[in-house]
PDB file of N, CA and C in Angstrom:
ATOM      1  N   UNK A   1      41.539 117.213 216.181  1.00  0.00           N
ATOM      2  CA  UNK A   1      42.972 116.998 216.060  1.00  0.00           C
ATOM      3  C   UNK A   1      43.480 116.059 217.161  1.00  0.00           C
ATOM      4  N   UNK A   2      42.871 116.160 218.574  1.00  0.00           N
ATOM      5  CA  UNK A   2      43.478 115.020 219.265  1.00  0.00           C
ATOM      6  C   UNK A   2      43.106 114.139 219.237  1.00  0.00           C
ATOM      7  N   UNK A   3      41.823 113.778 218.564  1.00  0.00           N
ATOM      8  CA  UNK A   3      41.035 112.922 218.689  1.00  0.00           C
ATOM      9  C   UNK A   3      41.998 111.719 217.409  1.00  0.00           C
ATOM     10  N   UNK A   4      42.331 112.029 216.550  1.00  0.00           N
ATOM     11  CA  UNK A   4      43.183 111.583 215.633  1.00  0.00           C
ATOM     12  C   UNK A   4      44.429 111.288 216.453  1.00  0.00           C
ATOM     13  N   UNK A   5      45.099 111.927 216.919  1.00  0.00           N
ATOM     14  CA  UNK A   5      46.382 111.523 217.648  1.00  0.00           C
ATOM     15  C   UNK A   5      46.424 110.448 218.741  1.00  0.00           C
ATOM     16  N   UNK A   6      45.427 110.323 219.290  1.00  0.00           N
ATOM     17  CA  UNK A   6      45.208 109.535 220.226  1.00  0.00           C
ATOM     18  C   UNK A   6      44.654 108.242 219.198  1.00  0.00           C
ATOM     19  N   UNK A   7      43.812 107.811 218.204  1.00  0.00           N
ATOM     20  CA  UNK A   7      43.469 107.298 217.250  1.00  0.00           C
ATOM     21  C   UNK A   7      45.168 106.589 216.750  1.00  0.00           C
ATOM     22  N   UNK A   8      45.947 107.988 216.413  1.00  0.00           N
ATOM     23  CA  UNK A   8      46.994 107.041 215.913  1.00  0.00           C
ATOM     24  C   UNK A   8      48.116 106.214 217.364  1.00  0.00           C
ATOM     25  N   UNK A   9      48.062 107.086 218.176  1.00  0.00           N
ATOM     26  CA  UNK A   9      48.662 106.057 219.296  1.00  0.00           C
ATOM     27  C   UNK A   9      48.709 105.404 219.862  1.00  0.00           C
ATOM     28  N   UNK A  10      46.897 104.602 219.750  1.00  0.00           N
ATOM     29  CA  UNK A  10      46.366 103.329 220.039  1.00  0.00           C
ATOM     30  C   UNK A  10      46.817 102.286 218.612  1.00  0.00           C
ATOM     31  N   UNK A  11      46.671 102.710 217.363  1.00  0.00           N
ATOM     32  CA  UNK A  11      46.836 102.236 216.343  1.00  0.00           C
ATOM     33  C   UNK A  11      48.265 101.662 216.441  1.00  0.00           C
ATOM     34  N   UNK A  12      49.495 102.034 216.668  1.00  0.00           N
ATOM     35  CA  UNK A  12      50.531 101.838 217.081  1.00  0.00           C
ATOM     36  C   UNK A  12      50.705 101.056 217.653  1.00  0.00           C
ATOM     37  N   UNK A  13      49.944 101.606 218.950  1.00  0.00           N
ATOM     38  CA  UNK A  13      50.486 100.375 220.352  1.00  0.00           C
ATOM     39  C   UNK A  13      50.296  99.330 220.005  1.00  0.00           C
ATOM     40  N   UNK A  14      49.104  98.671 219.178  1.00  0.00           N
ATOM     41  CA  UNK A  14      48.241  97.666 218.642  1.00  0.00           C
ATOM     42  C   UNK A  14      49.041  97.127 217.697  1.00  0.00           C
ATOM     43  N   UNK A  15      49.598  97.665 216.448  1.00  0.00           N
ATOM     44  CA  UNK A  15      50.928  96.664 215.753  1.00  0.00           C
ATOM     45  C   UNK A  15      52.120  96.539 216.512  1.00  0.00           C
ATOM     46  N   UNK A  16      52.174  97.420 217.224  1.00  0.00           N
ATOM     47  CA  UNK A  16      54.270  97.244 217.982  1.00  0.00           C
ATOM     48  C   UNK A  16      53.641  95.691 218.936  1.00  0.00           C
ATOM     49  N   UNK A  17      52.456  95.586 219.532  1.00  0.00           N
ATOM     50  CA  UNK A  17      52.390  94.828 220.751  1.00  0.00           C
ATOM     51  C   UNK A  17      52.115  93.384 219.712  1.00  0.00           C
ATOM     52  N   UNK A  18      51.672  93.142 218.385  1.00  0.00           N
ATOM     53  CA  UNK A  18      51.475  92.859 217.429  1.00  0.00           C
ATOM     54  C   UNK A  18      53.164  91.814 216.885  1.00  0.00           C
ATOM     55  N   UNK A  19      53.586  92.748 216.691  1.00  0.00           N
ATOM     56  CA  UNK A  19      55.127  92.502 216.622  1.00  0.00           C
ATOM     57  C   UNK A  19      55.714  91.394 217.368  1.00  0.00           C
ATOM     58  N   UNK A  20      55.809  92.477 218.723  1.00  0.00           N
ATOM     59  CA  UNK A  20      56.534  92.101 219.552  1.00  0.00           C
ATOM     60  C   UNK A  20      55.549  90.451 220.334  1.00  0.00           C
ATOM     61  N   UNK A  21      54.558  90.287 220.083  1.00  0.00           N
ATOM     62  CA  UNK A  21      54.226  88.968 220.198  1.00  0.00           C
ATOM     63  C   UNK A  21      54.525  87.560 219.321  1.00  0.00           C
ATOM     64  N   UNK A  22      54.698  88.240 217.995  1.00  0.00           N
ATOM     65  CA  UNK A  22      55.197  87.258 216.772  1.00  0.00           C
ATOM     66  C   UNK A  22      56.860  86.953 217.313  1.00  0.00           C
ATOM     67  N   UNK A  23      57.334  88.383 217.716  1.00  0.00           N
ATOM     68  CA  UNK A  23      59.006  88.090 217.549  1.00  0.00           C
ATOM     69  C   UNK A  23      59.175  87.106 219.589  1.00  0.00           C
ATOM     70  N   UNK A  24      58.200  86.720 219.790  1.00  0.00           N
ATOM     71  CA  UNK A  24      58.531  86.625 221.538  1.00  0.00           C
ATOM     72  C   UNK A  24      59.105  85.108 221.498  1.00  0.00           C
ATOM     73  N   UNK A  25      59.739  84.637 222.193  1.00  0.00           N
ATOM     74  CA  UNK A  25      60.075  83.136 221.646  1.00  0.00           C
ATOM     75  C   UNK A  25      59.070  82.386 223.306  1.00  0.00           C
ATOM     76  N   UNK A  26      58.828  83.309 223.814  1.00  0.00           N
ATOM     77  CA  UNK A  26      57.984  82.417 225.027  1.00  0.00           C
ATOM     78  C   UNK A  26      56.549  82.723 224.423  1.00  0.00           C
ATOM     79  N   UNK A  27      55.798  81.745 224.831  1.00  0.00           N
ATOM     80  CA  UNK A  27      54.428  81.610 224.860  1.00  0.00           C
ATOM     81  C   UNK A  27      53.508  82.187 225.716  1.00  0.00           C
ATOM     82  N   UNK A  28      54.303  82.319 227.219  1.00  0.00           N
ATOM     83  CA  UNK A  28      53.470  82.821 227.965  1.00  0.00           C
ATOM     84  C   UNK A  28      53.485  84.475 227.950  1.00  0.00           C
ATOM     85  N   UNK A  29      54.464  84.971 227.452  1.00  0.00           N
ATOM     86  CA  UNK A  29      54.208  86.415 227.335  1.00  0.00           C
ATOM     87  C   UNK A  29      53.895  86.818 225.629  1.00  0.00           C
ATOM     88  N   UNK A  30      53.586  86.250 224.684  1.00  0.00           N
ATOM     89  CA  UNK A  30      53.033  86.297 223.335  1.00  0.00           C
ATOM     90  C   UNK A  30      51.511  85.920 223.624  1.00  0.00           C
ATOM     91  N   UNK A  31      51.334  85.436 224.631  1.00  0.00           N
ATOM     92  CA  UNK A  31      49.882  85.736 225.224  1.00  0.00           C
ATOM     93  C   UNK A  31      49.613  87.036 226.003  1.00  0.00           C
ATOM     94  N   UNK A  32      50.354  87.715 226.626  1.00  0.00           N
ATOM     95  CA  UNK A  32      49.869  88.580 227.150  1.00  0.00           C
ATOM     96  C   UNK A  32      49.987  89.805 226.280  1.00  0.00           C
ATOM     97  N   UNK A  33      50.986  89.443 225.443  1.00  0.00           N
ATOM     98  CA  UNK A  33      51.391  90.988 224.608  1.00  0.00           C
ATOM     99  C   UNK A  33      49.818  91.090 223.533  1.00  0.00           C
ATOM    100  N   UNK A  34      49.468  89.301 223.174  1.00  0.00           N
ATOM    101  CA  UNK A  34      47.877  89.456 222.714  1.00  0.00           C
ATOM    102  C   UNK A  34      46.789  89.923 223.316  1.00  0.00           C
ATOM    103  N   UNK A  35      46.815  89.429 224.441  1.00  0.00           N
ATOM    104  CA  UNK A  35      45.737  90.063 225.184  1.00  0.00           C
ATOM    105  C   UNK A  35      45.866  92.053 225.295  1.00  0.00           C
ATOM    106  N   UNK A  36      46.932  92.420 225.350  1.00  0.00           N
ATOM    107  CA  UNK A  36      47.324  93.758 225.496  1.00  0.00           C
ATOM    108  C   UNK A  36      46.511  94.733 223.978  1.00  0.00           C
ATOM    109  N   UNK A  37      47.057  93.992 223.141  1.00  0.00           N
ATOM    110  CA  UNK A  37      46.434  93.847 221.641  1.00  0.00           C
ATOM    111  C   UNK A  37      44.925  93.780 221.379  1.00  0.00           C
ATOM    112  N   UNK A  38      44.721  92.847 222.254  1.00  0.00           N
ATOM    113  CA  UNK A  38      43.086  93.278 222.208  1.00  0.00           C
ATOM    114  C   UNK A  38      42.487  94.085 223.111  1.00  0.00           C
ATOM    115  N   UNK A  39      43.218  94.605 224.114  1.00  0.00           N
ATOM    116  CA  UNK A  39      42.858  95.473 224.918  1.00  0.00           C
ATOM    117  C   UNK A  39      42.839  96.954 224.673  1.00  0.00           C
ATOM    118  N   UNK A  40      43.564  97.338 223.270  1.00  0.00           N
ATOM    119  CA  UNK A  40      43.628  98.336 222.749  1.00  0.00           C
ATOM    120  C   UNK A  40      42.917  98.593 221.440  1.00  0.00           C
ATOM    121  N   UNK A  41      42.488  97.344 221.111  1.00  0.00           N
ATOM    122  CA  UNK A  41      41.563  97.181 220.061  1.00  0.00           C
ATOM    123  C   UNK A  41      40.476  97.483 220.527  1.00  0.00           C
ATOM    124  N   UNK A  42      39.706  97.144 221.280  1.00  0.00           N
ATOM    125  CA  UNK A  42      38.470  97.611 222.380  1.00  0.00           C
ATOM    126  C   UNK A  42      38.408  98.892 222.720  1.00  0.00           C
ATOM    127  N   UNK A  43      39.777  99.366 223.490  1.00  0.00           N
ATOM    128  CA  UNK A  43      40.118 100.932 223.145  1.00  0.00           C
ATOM    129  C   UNK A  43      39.517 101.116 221.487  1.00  0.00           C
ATOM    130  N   UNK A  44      39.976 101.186 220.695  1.00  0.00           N
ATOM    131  CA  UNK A  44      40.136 101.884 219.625  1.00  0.00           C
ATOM    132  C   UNK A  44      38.281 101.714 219.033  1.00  0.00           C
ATOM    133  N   UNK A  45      37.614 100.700 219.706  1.00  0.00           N
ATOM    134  CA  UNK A  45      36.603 100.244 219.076  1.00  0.00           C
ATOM    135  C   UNK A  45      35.359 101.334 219.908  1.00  0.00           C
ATOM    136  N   UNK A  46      35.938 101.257 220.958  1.00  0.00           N
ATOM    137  CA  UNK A  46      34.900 102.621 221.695  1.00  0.00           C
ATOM    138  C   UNK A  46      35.541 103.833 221.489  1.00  0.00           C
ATOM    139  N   UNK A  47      36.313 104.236 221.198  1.00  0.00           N
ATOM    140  CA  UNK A  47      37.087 105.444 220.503  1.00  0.00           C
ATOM    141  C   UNK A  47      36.400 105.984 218.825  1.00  0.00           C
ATOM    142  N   UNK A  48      35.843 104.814 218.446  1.00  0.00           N
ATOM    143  CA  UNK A  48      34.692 104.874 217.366  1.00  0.00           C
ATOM    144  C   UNK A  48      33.476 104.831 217.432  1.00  0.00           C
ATOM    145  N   UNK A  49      33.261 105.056 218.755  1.00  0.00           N
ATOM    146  CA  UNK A  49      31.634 105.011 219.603  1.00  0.00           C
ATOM    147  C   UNK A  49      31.183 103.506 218.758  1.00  0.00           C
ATOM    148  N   UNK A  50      31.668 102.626 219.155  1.00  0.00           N
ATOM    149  CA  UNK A  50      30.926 101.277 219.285  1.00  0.00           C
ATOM    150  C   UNK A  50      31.408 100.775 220.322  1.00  0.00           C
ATOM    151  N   UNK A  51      30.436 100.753 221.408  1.00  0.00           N
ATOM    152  CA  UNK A  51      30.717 100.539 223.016  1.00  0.00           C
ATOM    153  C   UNK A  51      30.465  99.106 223.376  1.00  0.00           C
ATOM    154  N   UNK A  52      29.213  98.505 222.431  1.00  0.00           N
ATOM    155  CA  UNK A  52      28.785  97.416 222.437  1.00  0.00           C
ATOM    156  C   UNK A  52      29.935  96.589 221.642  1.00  0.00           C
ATOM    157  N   UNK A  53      30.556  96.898 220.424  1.00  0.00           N
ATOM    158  CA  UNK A  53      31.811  95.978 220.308  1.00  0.00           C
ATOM    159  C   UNK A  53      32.907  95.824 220.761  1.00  0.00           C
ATOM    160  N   UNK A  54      33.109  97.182 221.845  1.00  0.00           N
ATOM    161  CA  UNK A  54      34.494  97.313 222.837  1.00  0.00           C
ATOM    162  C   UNK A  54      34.380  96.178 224.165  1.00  0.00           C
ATOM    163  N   UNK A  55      32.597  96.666 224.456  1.00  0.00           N
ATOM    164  CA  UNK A  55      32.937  95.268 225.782  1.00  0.00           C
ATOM    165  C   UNK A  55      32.636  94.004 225.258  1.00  0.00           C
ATOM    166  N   UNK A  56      32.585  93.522 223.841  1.00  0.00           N
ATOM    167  CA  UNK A  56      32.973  92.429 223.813  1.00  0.00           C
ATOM    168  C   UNK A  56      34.000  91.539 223.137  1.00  0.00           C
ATOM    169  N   UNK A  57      34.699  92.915 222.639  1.00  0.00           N
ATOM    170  CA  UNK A  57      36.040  92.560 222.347  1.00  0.00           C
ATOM    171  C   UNK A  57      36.809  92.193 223.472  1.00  0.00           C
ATOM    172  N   UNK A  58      36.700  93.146 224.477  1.00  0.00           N
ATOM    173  CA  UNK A  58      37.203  93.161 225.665  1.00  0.00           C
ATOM    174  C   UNK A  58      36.970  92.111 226.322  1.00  0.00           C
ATOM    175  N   UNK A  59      35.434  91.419 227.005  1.00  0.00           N
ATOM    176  CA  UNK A  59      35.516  90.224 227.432  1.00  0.00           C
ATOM    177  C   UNK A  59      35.616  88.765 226.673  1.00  0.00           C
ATOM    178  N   UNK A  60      35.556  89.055 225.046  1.00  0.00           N
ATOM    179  CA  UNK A  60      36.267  87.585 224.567  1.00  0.00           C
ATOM    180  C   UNK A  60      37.720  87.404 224.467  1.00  0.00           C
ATOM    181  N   UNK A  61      37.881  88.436 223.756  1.00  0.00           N
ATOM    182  CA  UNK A  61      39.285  88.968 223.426  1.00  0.00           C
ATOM    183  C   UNK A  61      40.162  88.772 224.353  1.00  0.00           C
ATOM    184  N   UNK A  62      40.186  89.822 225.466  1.00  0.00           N
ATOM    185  CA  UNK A  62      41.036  89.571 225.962  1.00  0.00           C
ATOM    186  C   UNK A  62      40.930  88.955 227.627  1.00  0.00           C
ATOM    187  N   UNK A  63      40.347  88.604 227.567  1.00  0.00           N
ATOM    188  CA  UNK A  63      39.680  87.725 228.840  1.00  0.00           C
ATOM    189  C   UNK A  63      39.405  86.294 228.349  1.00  0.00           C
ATOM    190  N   UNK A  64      38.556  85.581 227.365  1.00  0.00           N
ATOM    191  CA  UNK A  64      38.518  84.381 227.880  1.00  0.00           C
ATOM    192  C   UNK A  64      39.644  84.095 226.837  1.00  0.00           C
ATOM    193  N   UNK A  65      39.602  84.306 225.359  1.00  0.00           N
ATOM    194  CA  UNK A  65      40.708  83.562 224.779  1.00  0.00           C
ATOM    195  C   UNK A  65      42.186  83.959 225.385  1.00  0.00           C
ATOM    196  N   UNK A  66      42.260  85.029 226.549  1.00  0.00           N
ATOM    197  CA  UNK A  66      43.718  84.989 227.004  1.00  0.00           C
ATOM    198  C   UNK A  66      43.554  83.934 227.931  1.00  0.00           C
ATOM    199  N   UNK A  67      42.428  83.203 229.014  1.00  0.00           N
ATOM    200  CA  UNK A  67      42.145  82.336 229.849  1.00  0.00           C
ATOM    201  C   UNK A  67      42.473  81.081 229.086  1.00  0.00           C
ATOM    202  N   UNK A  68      41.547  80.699 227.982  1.00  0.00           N
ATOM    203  CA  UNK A  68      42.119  79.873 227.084  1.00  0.00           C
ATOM    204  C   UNK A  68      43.500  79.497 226.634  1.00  0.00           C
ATOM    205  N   UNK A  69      44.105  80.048 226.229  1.00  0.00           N
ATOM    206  CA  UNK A  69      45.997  80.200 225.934  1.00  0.00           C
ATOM    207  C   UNK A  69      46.635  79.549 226.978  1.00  0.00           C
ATOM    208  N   UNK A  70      46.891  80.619 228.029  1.00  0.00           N
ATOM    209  CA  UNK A  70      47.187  80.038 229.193  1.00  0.00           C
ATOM    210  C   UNK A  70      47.130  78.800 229.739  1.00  0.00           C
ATOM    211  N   UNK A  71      45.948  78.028 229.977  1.00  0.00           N
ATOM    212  CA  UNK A  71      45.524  76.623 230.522  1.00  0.00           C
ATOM    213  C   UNK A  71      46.149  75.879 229.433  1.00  0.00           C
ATOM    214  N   UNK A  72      46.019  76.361 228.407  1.00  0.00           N
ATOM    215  CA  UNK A  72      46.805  75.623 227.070  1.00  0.00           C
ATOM    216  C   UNK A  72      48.482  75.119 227.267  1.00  0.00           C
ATOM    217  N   UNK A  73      48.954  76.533 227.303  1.00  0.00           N
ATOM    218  CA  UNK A  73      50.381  76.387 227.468  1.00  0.00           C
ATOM    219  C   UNK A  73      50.685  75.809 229.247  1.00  0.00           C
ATOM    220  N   UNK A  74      50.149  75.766 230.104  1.00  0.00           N
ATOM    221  CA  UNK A  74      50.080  74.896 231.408  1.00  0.00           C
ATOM    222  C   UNK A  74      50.152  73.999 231.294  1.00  0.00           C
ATOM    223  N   UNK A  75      49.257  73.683 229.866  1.00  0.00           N
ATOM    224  CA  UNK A  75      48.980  71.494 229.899  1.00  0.00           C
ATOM    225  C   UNK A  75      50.656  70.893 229.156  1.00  0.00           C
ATOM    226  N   UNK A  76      51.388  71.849 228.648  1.00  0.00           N
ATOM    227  CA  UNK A  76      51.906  71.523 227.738  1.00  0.00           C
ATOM    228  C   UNK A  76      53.368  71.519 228.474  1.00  0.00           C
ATOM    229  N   UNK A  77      54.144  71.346 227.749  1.00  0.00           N
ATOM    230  CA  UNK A  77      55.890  71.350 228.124  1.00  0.00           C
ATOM    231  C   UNK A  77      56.487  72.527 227.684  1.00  0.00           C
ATOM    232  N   UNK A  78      57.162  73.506 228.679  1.00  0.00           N
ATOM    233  CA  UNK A  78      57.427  74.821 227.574  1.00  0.00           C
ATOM    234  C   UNK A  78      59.120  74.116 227.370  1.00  0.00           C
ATOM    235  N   UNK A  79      59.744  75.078 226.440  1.00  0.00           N
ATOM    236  CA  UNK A  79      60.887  74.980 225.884  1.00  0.00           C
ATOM    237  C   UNK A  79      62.212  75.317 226.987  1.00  0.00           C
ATOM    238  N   UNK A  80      62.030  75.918 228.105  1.00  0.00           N
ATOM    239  CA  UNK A  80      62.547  76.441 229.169  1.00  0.00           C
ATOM    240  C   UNK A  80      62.974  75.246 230.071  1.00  0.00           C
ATOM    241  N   UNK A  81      61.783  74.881 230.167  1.00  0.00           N
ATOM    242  CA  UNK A  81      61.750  73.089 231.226  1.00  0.00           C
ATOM    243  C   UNK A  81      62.614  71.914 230.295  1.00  0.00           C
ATOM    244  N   UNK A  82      62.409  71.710 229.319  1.00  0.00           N
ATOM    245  CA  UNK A  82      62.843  71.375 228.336  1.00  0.00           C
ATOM    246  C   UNK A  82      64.867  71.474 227.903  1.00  0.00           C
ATOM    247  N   UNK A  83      65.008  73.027 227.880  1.00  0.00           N
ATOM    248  CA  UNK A  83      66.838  73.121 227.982  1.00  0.00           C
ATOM    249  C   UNK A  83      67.342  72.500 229.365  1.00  0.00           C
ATOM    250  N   UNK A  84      66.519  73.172 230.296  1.00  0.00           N
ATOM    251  CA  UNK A  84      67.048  72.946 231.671  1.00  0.00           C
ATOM    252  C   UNK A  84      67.122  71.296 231.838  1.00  0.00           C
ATOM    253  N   UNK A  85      66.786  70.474 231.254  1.00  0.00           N
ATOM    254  CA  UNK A  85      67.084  68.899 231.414  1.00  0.00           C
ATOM    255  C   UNK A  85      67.648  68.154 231.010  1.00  0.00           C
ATOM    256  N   UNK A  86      68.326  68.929 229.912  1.00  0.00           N
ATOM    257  CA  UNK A  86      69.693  68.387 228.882  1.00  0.00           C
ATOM    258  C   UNK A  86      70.439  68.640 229.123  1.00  0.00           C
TER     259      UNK A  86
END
């Protein structure tokens, strides 16, 4: 029985953080709310005793493609820098 409850409150966290990354209008925190997302996916993936797909959800997931994103949105012009010059 808790084992399910905890099952559904990772399941949760994982669409709300899901959400709330689609609805984010910044980039740099729709990256982290992803990375958060896969950080609970990894949860949920060793929560199914697959330990071997949790740490590497965990270190692609949310380690290099959040490393990736980031340097991305660095190279780029955000929308912030952008109002502030008009």
């Amino acid at each position: 029985m808790i084992l399910e409850i905890i099952h559904t409150v990772v399941l949760v966290g994982m669409v709300s953080t899901a959400v709330l990354s689609l609805r984010s209008r910044d980039l740099l925190v729709s990256t982290v709310l992803l990375a958060a997302m896969s950080l609970l996916l990894s949860l949920e993936f060793y929560l199914l005793q697959a330990p071997d797909v949790a740490i590497a959800e965990a270190g692609i997931g949310a380690g290099i493609y959040t490393a990736v994103y980031i340097i991305a949105i660095t190279k780029t012009n955000r929308w912030e820098d952008e109002r502030q010059g008009s």
